[in-house]
PDB file of N, CA and C in Angstrom:
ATOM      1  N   UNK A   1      10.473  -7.268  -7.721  1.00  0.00           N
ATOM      2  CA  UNK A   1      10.292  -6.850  -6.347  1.00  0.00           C
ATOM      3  C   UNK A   1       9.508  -5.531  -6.341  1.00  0.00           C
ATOM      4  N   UNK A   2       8.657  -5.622  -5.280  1.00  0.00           N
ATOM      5  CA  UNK A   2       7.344  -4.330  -5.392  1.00  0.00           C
ATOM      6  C   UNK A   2       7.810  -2.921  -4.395  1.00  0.00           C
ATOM      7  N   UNK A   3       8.031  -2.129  -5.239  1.00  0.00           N
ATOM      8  CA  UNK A   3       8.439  -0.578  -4.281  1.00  0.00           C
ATOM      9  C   UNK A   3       7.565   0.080  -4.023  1.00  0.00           C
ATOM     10  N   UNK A   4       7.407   1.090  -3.762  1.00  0.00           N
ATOM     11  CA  UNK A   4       6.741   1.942  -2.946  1.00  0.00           C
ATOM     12  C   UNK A   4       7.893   3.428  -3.111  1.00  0.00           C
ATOM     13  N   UNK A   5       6.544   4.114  -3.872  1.00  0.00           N
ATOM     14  CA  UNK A   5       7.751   5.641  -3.652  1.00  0.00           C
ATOM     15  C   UNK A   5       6.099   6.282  -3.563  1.00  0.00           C
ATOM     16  N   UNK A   6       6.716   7.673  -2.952  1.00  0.00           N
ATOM     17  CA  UNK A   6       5.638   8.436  -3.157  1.00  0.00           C
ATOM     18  C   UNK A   6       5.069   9.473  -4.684  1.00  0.00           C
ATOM     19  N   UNK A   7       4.068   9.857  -4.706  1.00  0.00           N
ATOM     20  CA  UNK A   7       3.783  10.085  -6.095  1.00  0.00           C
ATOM     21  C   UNK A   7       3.998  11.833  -6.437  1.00  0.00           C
ATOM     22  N   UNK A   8       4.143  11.740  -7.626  1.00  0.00           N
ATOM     23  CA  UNK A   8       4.650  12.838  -8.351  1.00  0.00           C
ATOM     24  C   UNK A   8       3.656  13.786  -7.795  1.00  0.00           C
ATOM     25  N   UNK A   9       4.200  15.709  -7.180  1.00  0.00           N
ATOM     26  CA  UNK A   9       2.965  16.200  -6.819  1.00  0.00           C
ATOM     27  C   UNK A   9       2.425  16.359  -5.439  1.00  0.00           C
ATOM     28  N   UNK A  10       2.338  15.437  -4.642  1.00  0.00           N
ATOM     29  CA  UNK A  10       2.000  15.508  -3.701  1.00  0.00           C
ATOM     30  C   UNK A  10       2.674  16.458  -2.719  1.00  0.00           C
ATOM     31  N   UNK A  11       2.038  17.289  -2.630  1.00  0.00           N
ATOM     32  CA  UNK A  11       2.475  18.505  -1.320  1.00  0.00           C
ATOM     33  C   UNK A  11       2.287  17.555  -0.103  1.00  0.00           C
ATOM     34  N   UNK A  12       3.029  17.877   1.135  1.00  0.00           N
ATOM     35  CA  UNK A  12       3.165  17.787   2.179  1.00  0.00           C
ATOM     36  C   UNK A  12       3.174  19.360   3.433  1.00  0.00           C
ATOM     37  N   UNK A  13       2.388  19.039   4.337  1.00  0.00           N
ATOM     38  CA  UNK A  13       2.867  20.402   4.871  1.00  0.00           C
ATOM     39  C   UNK A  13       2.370  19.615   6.716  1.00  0.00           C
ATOM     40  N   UNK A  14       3.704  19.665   7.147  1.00  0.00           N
ATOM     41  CA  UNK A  14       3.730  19.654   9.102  1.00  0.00           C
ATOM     42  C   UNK A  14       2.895  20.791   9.224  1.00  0.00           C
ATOM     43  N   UNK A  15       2.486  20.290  10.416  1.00  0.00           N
ATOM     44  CA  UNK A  15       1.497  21.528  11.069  1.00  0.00           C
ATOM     45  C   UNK A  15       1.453  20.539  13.543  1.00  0.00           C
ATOM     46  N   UNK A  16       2.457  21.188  13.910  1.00  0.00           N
ATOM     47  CA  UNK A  16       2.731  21.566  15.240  1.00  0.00           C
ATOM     48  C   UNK A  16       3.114  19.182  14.848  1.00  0.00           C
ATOM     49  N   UNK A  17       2.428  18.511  15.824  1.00  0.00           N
ATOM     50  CA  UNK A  17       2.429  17.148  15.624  1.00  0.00           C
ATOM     51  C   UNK A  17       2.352  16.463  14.443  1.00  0.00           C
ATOM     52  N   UNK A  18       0.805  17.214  13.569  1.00  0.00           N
ATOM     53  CA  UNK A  18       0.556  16.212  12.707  1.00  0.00           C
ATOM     54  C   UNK A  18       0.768  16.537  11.066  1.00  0.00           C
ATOM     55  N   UNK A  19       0.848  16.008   9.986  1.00  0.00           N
ATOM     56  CA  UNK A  19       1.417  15.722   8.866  1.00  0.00           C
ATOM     57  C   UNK A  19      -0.068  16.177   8.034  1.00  0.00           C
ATOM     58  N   UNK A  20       0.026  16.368   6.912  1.00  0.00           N
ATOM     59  CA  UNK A  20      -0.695  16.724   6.160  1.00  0.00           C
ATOM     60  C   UNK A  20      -0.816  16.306   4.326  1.00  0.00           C
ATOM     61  N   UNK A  21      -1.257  15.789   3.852  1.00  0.00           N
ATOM     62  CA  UNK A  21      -1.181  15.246   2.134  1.00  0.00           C
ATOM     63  C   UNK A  21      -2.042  16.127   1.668  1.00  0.00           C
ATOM     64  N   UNK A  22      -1.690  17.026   0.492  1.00  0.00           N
ATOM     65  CA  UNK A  22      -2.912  17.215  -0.330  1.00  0.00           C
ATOM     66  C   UNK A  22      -1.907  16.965  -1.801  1.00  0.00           C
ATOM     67  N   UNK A  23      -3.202  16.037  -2.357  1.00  0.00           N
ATOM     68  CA  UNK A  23      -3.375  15.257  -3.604  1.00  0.00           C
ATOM     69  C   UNK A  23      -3.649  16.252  -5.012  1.00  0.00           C
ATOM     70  N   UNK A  24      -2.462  16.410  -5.984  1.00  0.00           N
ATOM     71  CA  UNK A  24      -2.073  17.295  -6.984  1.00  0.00           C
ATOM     72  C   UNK A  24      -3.162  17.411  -8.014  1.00  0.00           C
ATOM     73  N   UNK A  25      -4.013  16.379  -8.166  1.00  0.00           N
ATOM     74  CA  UNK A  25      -5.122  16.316  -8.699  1.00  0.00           C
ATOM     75  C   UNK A  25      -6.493  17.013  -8.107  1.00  0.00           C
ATOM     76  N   UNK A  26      -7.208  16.559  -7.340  1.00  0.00           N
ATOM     77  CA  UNK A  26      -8.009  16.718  -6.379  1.00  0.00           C
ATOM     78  C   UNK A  26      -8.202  17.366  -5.608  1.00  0.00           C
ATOM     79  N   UNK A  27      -6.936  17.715  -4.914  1.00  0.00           N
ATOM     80  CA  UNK A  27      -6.649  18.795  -3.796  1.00  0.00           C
ATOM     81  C   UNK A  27      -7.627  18.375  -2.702  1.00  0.00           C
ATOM     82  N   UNK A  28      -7.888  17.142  -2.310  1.00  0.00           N
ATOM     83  CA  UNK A  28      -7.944  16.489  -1.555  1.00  0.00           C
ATOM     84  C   UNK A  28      -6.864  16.591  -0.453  1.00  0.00           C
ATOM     85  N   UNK A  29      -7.377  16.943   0.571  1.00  0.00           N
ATOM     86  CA  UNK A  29      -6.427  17.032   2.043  1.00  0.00           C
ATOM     87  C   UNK A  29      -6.305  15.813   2.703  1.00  0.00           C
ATOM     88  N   UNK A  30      -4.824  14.980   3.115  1.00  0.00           N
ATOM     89  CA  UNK A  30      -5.669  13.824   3.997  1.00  0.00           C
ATOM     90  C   UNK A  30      -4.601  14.183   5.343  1.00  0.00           C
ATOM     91  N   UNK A  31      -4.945  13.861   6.522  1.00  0.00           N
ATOM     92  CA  UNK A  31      -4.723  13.609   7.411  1.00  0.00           C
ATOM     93  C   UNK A  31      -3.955  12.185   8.025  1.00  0.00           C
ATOM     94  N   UNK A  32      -2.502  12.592   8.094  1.00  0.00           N
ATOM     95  CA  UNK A  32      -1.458  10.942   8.207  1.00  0.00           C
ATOM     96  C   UNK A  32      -1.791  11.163   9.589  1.00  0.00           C
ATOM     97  N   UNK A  33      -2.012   9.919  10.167  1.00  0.00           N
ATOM     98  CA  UNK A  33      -2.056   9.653  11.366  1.00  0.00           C
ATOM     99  C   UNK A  33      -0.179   9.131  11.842  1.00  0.00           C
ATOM    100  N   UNK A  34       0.393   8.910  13.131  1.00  0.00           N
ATOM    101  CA  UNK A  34       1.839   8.810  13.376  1.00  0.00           C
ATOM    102  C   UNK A  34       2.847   7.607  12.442  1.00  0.00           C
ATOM    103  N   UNK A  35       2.232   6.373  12.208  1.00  0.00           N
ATOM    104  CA  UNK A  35       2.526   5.587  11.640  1.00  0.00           C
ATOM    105  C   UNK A  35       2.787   5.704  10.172  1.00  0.00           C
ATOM    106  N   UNK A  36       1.661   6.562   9.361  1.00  0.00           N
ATOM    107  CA  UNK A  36       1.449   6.634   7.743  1.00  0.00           C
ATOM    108  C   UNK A  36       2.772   7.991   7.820  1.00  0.00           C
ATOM    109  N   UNK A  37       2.888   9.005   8.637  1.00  0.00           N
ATOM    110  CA  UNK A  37       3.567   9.603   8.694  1.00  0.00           C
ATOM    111  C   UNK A  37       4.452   9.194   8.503  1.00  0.00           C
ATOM    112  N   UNK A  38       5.081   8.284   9.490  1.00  0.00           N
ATOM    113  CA  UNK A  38       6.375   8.050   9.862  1.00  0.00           C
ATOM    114  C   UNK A  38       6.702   7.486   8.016  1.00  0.00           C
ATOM    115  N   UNK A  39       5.810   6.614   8.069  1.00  0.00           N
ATOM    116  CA  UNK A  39       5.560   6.131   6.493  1.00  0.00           C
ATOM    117  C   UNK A  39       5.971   7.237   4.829  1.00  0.00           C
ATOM    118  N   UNK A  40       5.475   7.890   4.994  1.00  0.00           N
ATOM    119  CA  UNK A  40       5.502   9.211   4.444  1.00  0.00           C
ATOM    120  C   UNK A  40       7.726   9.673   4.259  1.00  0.00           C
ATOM    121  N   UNK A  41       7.857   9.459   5.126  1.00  0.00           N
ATOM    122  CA  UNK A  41       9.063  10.064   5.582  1.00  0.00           C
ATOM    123  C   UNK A  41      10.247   9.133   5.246  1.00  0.00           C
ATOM    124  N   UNK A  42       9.777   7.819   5.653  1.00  0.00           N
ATOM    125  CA  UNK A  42      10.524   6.972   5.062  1.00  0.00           C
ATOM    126  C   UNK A  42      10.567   6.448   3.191  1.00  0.00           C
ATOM    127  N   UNK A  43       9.366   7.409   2.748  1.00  0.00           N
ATOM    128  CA  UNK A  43       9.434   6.740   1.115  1.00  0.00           C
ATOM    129  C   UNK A  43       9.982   8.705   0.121  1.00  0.00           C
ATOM    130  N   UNK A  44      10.714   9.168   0.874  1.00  0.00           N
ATOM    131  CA  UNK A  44      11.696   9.852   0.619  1.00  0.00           C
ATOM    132  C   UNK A  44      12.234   9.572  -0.729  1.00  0.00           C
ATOM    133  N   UNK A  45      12.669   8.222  -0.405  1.00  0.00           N
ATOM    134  CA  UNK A  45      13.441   7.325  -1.550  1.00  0.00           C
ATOM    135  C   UNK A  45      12.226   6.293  -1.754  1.00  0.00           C
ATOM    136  N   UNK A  46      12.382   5.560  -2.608  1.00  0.00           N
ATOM    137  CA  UNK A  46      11.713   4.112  -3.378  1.00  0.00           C
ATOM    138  C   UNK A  46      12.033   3.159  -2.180  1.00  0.00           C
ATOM    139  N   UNK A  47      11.006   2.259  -1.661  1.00  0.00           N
ATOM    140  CA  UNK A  47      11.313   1.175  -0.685  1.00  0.00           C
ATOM    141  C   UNK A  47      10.622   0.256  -0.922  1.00  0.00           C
ATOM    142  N   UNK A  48      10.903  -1.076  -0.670  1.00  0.00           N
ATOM    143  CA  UNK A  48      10.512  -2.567  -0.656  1.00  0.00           C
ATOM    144  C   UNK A  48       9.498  -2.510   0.487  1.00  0.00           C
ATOM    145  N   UNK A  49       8.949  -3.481   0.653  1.00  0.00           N
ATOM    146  CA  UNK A  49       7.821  -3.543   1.674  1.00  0.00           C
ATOM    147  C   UNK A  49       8.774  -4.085   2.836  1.00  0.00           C
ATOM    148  N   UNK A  50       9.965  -5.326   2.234  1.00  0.00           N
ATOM    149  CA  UNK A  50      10.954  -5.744   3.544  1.00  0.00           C
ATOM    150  C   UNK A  50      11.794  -4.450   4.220  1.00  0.00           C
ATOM    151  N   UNK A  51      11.652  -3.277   3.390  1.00  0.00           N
ATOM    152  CA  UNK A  51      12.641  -2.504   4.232  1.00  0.00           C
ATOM    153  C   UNK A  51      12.210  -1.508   4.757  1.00  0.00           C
ATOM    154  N   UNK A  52      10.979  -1.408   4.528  1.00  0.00           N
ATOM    155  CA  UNK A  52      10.260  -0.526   5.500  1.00  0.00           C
ATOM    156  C   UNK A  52       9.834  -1.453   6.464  1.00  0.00           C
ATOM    157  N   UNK A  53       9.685  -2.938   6.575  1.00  0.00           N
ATOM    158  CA  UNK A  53       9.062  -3.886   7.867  1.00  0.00           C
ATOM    159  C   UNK A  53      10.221  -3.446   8.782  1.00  0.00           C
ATOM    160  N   UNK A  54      11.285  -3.483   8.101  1.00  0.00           N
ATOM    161  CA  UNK A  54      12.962  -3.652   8.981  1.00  0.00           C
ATOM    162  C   UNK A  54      12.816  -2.503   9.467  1.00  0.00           C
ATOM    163  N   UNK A  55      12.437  -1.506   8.643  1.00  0.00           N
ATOM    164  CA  UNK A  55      12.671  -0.189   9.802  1.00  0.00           C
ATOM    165  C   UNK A  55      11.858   0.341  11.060  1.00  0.00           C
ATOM    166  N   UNK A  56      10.320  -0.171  10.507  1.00  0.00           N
ATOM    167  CA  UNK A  56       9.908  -0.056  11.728  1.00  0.00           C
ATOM    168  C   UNK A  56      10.049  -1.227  12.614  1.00  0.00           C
ATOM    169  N   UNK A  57      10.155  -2.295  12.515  1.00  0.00           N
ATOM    170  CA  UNK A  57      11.075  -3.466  13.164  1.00  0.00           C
ATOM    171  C   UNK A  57      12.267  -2.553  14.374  1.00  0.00           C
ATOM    172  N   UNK A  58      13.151  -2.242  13.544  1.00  0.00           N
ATOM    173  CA  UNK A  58      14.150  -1.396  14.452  1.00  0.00           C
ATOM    174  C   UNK A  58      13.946  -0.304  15.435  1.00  0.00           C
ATOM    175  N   UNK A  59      12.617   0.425  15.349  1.00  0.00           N
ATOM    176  CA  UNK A  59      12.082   1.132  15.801  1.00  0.00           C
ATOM    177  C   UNK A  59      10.922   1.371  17.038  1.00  0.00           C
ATOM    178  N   UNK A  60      10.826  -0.267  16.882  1.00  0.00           N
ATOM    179  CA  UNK A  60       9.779  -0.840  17.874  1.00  0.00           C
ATOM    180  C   UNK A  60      10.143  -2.067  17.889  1.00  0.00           C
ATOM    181  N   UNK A  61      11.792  -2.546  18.848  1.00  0.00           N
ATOM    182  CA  UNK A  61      11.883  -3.844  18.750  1.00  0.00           C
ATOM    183  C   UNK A  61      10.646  -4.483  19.535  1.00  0.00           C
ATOM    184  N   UNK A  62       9.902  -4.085  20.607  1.00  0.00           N
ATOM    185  CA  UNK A  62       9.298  -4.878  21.455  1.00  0.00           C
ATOM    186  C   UNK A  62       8.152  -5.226  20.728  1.00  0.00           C
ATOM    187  N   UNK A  63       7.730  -5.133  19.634  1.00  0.00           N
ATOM    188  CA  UNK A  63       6.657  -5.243  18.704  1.00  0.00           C
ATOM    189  C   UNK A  63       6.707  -6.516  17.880  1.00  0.00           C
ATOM    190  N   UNK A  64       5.868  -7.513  17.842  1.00  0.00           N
ATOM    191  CA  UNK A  64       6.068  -8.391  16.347  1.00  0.00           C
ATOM    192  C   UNK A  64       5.965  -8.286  15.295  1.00  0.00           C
ATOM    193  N   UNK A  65       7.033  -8.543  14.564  1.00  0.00           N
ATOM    194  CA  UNK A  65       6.881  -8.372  13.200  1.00  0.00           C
ATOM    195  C   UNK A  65       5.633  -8.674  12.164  1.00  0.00           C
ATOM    196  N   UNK A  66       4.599  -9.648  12.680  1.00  0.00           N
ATOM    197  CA  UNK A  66       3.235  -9.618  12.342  1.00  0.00           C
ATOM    198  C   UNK A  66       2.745  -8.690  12.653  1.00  0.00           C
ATOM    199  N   UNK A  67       2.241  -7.992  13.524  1.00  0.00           N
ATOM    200  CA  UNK A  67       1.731  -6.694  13.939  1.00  0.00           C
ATOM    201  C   UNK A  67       2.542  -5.693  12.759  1.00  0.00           C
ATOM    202  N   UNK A  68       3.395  -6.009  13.437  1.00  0.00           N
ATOM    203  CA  UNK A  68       4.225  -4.665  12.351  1.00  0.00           C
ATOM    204  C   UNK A  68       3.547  -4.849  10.750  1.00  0.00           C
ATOM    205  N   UNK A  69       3.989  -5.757   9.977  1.00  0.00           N
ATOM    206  CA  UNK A  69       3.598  -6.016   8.796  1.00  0.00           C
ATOM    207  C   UNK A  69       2.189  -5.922   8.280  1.00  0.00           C
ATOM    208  N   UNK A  70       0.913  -6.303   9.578  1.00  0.00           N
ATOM    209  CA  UNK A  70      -0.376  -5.826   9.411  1.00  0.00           C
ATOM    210  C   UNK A  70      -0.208  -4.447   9.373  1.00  0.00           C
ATOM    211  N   UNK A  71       0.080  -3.189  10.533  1.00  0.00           N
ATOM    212  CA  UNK A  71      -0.251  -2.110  10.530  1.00  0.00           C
ATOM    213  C   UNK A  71       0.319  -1.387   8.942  1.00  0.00           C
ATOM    214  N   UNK A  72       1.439  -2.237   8.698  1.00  0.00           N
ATOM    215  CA  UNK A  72       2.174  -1.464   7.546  1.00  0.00           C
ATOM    216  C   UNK A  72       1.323  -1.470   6.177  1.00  0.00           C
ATOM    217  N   UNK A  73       0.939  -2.867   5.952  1.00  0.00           N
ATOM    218  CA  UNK A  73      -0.280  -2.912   5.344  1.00  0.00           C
ATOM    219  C   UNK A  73      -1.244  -1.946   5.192  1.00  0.00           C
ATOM    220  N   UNK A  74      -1.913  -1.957   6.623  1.00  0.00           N
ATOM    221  CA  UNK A  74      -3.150  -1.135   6.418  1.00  0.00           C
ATOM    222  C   UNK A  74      -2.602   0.088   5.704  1.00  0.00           C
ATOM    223  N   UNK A  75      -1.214   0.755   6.118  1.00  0.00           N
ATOM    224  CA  UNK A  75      -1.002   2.139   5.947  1.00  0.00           C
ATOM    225  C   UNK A  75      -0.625   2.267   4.750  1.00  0.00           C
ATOM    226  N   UNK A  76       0.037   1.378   3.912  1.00  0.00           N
ATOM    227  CA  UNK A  76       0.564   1.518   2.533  1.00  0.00           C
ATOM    228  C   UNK A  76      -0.844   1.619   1.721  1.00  0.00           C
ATOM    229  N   UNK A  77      -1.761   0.492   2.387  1.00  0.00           N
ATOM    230  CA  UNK A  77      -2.973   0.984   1.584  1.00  0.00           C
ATOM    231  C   UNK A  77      -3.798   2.259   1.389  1.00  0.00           C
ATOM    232  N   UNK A  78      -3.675   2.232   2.805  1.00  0.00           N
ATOM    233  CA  UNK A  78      -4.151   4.037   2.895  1.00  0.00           C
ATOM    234  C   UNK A  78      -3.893   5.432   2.044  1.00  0.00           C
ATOM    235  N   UNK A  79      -2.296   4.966   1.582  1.00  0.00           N
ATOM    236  CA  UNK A  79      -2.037   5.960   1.025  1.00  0.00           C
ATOM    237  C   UNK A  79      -1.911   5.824  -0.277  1.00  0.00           C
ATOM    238  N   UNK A  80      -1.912   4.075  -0.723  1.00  0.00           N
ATOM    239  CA  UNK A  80      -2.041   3.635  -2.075  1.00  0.00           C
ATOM    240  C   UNK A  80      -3.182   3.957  -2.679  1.00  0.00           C
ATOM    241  N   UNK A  81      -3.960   3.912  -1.895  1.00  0.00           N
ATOM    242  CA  UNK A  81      -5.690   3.714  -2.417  1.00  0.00           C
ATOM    243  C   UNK A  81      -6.090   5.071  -3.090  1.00  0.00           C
ATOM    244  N   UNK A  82      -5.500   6.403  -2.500  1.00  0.00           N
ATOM    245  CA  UNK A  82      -6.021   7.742  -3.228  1.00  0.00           C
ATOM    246  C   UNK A  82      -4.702   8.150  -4.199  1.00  0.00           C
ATOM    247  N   UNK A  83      -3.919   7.444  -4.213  1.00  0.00           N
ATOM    248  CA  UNK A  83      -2.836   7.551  -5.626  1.00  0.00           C
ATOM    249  C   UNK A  83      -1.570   8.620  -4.715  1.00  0.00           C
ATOM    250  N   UNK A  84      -1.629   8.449  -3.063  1.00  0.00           N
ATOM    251  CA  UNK A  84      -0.580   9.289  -2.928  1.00  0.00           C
ATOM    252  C   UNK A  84       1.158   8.767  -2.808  1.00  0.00           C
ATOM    253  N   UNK A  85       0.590   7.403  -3.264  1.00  0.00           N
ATOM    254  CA  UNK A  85       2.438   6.669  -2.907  1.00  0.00           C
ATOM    255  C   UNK A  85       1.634   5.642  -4.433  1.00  0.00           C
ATOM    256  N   UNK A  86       2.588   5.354  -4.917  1.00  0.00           N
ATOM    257  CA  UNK A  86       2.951   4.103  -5.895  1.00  0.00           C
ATOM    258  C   UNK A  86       3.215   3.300  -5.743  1.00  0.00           C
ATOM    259  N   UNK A  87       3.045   1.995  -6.095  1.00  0.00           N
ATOM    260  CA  UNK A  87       3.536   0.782  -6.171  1.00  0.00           C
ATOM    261  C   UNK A  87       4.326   0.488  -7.560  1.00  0.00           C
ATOM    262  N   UNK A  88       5.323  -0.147  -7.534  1.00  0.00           N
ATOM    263  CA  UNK A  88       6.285   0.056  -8.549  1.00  0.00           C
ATOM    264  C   UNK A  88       6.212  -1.541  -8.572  1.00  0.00           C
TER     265      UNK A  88
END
């Protein structure tokens, strides 16, 4: 089963609304938009892709779980793609 934690290193810093990544290598800054955030916050701990669907599921019942599972997608990639979360 495939987890998701975030990666060794990575600073975080809030700033008033929005969230902030800079990458321990690179020092690359990225900019989480509300969703990757929320994302961010929830991989605290190691998570399954089903239990982060469930949470934002719970969080936006009026939403479909297809929608949900696309946006989650896009965002795991987002943050997979520059090495700031892991896939386990």
């Amino acid at each position: 089963m495939t987890r998701y934690r975030r990666a060794a290193g990575v600073s975080a810093t809030a700033v008033d609304q929005d969230l902030y990544l800079v990458h321990p290598a690179s020092q690359e800054i990225y900019h989480l938009d509300a969703m990757a955030a929320a994302l961010w916050r929830l991989l605290a701990e190691a998570q399954t892709e089903a239990a982060l669907t469930a949470a934002f599921a719970a969080a936006f019942p009026a939403v479909e779980t297809a929608r949900i599972d696309e946006d989650l997608a896009q965002a795991l990639a987002g943050l997979v793609g520059p090495g700031l979360v892991i896939r386990d």
